[in-house]
Protein backbone atom coordinates (compact mmCIF):
# COMPACT_ATOMS: atom_id res chain seq x y z
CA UNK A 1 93.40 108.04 98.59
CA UNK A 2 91.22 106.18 96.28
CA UNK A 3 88.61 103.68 98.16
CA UNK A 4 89.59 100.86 96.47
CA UNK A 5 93.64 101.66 97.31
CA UNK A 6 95.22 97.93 98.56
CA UNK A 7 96.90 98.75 101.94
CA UNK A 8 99.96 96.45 102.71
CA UNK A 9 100.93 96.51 106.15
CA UNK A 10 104.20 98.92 107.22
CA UNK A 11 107.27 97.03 108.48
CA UNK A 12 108.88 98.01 111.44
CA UNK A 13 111.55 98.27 109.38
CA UNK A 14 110.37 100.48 106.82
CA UNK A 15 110.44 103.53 109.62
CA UNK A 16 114.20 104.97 109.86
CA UNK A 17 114.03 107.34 112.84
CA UNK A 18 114.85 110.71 112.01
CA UNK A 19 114.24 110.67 108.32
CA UNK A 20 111.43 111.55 106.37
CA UNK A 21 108.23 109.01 106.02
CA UNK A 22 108.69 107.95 102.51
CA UNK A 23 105.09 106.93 102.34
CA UNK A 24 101.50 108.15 103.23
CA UNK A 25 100.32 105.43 106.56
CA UNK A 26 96.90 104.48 107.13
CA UNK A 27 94.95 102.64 110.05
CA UNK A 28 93.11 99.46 109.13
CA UNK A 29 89.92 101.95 108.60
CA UNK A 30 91.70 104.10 105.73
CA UNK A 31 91.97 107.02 107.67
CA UNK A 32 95.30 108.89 107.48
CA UNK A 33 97.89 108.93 110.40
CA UNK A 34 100.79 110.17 109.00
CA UNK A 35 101.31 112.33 105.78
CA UNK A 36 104.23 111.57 103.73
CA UNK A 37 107.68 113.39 104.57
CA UNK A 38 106.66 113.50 108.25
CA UNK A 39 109.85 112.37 110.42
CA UNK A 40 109.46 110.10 113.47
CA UNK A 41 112.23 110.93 115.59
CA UNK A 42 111.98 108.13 118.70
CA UNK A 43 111.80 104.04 119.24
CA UNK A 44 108.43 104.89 121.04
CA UNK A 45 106.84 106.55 118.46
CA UNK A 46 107.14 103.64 116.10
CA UNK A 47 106.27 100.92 119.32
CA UNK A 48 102.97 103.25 119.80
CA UNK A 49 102.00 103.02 115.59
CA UNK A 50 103.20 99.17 114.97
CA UNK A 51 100.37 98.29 118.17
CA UNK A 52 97.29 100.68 116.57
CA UNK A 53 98.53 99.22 112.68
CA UNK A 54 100.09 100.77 110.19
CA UNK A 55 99.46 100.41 106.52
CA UNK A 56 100.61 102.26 103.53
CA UNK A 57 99.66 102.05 99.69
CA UNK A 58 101.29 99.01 97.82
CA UNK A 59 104.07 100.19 95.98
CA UNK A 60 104.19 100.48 92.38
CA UNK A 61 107.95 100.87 90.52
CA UNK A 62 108.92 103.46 88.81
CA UNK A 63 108.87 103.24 84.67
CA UNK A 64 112.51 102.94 83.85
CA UNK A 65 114.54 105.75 81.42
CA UNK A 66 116.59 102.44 79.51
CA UNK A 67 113.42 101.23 76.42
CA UNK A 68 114.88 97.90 76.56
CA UNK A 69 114.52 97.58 80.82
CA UNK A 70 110.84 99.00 79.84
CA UNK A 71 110.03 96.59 77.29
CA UNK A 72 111.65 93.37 79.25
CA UNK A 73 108.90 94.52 82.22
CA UNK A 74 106.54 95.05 80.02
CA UNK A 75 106.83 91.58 78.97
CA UNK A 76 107.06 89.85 81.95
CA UNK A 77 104.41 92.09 83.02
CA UNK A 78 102.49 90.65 80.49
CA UNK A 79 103.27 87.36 81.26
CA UNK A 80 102.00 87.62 85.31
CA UNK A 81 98.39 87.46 86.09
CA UNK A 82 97.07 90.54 86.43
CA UNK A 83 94.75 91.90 88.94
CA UNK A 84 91.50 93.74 89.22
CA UNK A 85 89.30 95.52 91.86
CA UNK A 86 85.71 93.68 91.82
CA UNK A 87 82.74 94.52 94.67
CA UNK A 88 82.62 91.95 97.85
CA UNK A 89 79.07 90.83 96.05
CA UNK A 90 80.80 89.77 92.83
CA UNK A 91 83.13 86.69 94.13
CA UNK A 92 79.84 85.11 94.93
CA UNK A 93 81.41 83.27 98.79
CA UNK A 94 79.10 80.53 99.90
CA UNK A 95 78.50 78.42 103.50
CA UNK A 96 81.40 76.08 103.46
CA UNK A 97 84.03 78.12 101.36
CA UNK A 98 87.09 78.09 102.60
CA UNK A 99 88.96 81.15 103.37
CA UNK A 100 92.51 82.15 104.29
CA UNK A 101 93.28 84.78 107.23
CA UNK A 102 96.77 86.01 107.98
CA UNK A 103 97.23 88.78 110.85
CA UNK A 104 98.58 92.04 109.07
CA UNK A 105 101.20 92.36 111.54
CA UNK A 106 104.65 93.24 111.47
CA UNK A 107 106.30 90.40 111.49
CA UNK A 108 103.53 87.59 111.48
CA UNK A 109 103.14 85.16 108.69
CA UNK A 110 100.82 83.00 109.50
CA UNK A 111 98.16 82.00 107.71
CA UNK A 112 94.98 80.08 109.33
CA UNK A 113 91.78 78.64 107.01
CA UNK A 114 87.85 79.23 107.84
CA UNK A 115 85.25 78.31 107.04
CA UNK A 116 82.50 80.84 105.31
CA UNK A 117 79.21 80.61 107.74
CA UNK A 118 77.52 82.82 106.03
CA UNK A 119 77.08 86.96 105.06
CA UNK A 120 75.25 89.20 106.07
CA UNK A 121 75.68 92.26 103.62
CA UNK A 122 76.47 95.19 104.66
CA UNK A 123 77.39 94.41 108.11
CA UNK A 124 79.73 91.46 108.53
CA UNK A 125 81.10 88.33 106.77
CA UNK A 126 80.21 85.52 109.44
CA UNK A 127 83.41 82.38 109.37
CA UNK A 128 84.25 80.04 111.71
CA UNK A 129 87.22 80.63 114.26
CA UNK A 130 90.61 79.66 113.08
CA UNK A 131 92.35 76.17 114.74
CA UNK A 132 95.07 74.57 114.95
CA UNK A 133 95.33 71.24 115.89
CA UNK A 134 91.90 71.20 117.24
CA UNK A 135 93.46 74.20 119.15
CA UNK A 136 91.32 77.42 118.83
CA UNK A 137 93.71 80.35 117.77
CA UNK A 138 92.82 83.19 120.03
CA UNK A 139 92.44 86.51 117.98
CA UNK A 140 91.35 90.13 119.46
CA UNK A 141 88.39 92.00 118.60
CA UNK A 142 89.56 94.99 116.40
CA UNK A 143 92.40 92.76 114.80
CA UNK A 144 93.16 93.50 111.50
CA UNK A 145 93.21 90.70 108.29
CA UNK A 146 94.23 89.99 105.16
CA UNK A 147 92.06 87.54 103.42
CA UNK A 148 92.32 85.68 100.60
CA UNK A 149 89.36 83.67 99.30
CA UNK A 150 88.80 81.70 95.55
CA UNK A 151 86.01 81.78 93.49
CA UNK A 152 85.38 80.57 89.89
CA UNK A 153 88.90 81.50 88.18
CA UNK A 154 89.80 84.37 90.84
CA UNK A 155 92.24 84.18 93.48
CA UNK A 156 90.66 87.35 95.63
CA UNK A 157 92.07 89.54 98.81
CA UNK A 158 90.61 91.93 100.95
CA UNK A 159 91.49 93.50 104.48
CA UNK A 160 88.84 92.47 107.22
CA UNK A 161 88.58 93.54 111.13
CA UNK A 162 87.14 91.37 113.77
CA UNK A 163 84.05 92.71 114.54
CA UNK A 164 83.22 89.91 117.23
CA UNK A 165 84.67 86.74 118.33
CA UNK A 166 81.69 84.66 119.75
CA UNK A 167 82.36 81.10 121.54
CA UNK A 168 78.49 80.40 121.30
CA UNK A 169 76.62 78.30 120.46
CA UNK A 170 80.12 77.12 118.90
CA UNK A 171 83.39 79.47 118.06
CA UNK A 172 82.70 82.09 115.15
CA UNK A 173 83.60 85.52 114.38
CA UNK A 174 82.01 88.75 112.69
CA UNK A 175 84.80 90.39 109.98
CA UNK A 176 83.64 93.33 108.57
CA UNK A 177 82.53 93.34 105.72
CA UNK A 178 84.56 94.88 102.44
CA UNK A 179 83.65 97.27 100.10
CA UNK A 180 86.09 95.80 97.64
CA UNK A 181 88.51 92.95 96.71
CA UNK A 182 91.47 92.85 94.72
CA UNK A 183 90.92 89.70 92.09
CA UNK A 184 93.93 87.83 90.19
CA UNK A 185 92.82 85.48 87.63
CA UNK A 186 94.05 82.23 87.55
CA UNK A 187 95.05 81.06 83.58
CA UNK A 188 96.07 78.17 82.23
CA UNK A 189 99.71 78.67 82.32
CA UNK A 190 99.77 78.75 85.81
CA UNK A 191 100.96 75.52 87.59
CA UNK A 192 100.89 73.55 90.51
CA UNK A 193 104.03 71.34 91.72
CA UNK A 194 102.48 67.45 91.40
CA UNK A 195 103.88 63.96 91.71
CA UNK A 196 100.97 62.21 90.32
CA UNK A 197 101.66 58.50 88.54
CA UNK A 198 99.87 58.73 85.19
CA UNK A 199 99.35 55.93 82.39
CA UNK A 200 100.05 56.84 78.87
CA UNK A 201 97.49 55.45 76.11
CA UNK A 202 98.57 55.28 71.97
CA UNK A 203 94.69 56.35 71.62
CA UNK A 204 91.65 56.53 73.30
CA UNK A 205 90.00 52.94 75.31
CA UNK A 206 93.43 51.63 73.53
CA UNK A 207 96.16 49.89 75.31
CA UNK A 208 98.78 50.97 77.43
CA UNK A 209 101.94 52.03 76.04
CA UNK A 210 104.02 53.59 78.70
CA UNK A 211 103.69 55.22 82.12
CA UNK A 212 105.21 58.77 83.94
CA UNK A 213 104.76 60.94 86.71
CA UNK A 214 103.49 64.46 86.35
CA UNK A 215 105.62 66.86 88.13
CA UNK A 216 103.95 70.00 87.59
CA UNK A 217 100.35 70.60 86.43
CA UNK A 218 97.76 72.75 85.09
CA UNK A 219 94.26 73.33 83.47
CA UNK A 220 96.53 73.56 80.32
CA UNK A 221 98.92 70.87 80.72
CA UNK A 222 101.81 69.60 82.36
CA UNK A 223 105.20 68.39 82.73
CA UNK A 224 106.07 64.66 83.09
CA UNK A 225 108.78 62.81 83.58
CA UNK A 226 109.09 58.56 82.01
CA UNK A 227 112.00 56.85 81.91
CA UNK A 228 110.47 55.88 78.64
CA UNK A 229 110.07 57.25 75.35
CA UNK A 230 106.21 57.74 75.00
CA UNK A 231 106.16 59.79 71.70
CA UNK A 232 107.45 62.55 69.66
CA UNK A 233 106.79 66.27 69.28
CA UNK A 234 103.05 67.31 68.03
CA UNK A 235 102.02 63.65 68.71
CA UNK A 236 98.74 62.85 70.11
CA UNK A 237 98.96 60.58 73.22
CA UNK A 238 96.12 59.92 76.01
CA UNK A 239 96.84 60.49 79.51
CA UNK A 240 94.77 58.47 82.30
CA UNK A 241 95.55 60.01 86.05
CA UNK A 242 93.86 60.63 89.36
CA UNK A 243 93.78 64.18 91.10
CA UNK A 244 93.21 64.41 94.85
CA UNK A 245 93.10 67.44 96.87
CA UNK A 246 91.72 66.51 100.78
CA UNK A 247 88.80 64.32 100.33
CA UNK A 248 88.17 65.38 96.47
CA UNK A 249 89.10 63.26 93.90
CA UNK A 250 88.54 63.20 90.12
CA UNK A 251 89.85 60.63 87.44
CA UNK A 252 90.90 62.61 84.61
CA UNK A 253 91.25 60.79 80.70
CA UNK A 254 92.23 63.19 78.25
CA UNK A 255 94.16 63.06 74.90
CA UNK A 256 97.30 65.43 75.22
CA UNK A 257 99.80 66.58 72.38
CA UNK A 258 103.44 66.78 73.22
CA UNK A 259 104.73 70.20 72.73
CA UNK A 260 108.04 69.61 74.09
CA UNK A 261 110.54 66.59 74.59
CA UNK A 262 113.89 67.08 76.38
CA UNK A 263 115.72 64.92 78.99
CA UNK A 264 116.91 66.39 82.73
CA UNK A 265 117.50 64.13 86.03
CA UNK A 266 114.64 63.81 88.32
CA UNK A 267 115.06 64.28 92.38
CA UNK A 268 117.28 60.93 92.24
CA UNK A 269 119.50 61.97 89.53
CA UNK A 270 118.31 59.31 87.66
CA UNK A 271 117.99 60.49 84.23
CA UNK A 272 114.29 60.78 82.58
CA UNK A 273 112.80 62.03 78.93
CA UNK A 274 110.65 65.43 80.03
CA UNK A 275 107.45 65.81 77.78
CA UNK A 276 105.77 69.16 78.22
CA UNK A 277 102.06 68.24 77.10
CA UNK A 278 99.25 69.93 76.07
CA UNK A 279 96.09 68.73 77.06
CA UNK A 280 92.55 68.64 74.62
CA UNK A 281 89.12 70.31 76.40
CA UNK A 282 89.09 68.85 80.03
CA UNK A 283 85.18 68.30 81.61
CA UNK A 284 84.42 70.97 84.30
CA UNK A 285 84.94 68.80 87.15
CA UNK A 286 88.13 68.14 86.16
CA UNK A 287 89.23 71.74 85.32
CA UNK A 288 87.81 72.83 88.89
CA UNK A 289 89.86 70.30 90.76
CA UNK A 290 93.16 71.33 89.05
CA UNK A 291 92.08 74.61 89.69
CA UNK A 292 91.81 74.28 93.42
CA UNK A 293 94.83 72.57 93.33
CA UNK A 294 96.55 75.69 91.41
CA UNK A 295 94.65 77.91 94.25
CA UNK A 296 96.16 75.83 97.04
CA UNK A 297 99.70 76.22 95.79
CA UNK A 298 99.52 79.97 95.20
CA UNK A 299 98.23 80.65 99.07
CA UNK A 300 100.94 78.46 99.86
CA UNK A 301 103.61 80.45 98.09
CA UNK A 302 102.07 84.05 98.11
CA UNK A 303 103.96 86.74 99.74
């Protein structure tokens, strides 16, 4: 197995007693357990592998035989971001990033955000303990990880163990520290669900000539609903809004073209004009907050 192989955990599920293993499995250290085609005959056998942690290779489908199933994935291949291995040093984490940690076992979905403390390469990645409610989440040394972290215009993942769980001088833990993450790019196109109350402009400092809400947003553009008409298609409008995401907030003016007018009802059923807008060169700050804001939806959503 290559080093840089992303191990999903196995299922409970995905073990049918007296059949052949359809995959390779792996412990949370890479080393082989069971070879492919092995059969595990008995309810104990799998109890005894789920509590060590079991992972297998992610999956990749098959090409299909029909061209025009091949070119329709291809396309909406295309289409998804797509995903690259990059070293641990290359994401660049800093004191005070936060990071996302869900247990890669059968069954559990939670997810629990840290804080980065700091690194200390090659040994461990030093964040502080998860909580809940002021709560501290109790976790077990040797515990296995998924992580997901951002930096820049990545979305990145890696598998980490608990070293160490320390209570003093305050609660932290050691995770061992990668060799590798797997890095999505976030692009433009990719949104974030919003309900932001914007002000439409006919130009820039001019007056205001109509109002909406943005529904769905990104460093591209966005969707908005008015129940007014605010221009046609290819005009040039300006858009004055305010983004918040915890305690960040940014004030965002921009000029914006309308790509797309339509009309659908909103979550009332009342019926609104839908103007899918491109926006002009946004300032860094700006683009970073919508970014995070992107970030936070996908770890909301991601599988």
């Amino acid at each position: 197995m290559a080093e840089d192989t992303f191990l999903v955990p196995v299922r409970k599920t995905d073990i049918e007693l007296g059949k052949p293993l359809p995959f390779a499995a792996y412990d949370a250290d890479r080393n082989l357990l069971l070879n492919r085609g092995i059969v595990v005959s008995t309810e104990h056998q799998v109890d005894v592998l789920m509590q060590k942690g079991l992972f297998r290779e992610r999956m990749r489908s098959s090409p299909s035989a029909d061209p025009n199933v091949r070119n329709s994935k291809a396309a909406e291949s295309s289409a998804k971001p797509q995903g690259e291995t990059l070293s641990f040093d290359a994401i660049k984490l800093m004191p005070g990033d936060t990071l996302q940690l869900q247990p890669l076992l059968d069954g559990q979905t939670e997810r629990f955000s840290v804080q980065v403390i700091g690194v200390m390469k090659p040994k461990s990645l030093l964040v502080t303990a998860p909580m809940v409610d002021g709560k501290m989440i109790f976790v077990r040394d040797g515990q296995s990880y998924l992580v997901r972290a951002f930096s820049g215009l990545n979305v990145c993942a890696f598998k980490a163990r608990i070293l160490k769980s320390q209570l003093q001088p305050f609660p932290y833990l050691h995770l061992s520290y990668p060799d590798s993450v797997q890095a999505m790019r976030i692009r433009k196109a990719m949104r974030a669900p919003t309900s932001i109350i914007v002000a439409v402009h006919d130009k820039e400092g001019g007056r205001q000539s109509g109002a909406g809400k943005i529904i769905d947003l990104s460093v591209g553009g966005a969707r908005m609903y008015s129940p007014m008409n605010v221009g046609i298609k290819d005009q040039t409008i300006w858009l004055s809004f305010k983004v918040m995401l915890g305690d960040m907030e940014e004030y965002v003016k921009t000029p914006a073209v309308i790509r797309a007018v339509g009309e659908e009802d909103d979550e009332q059923g009342k019926r609104m004009n839908v103007f899918g807008l491109q926006f002009g060169e946004l300032e860094q700050s700006q683009r970073l907050i919508i970014m995070n804001l992107v970030y936070q939806h996908m770890l909301k959503d991601s599988a």
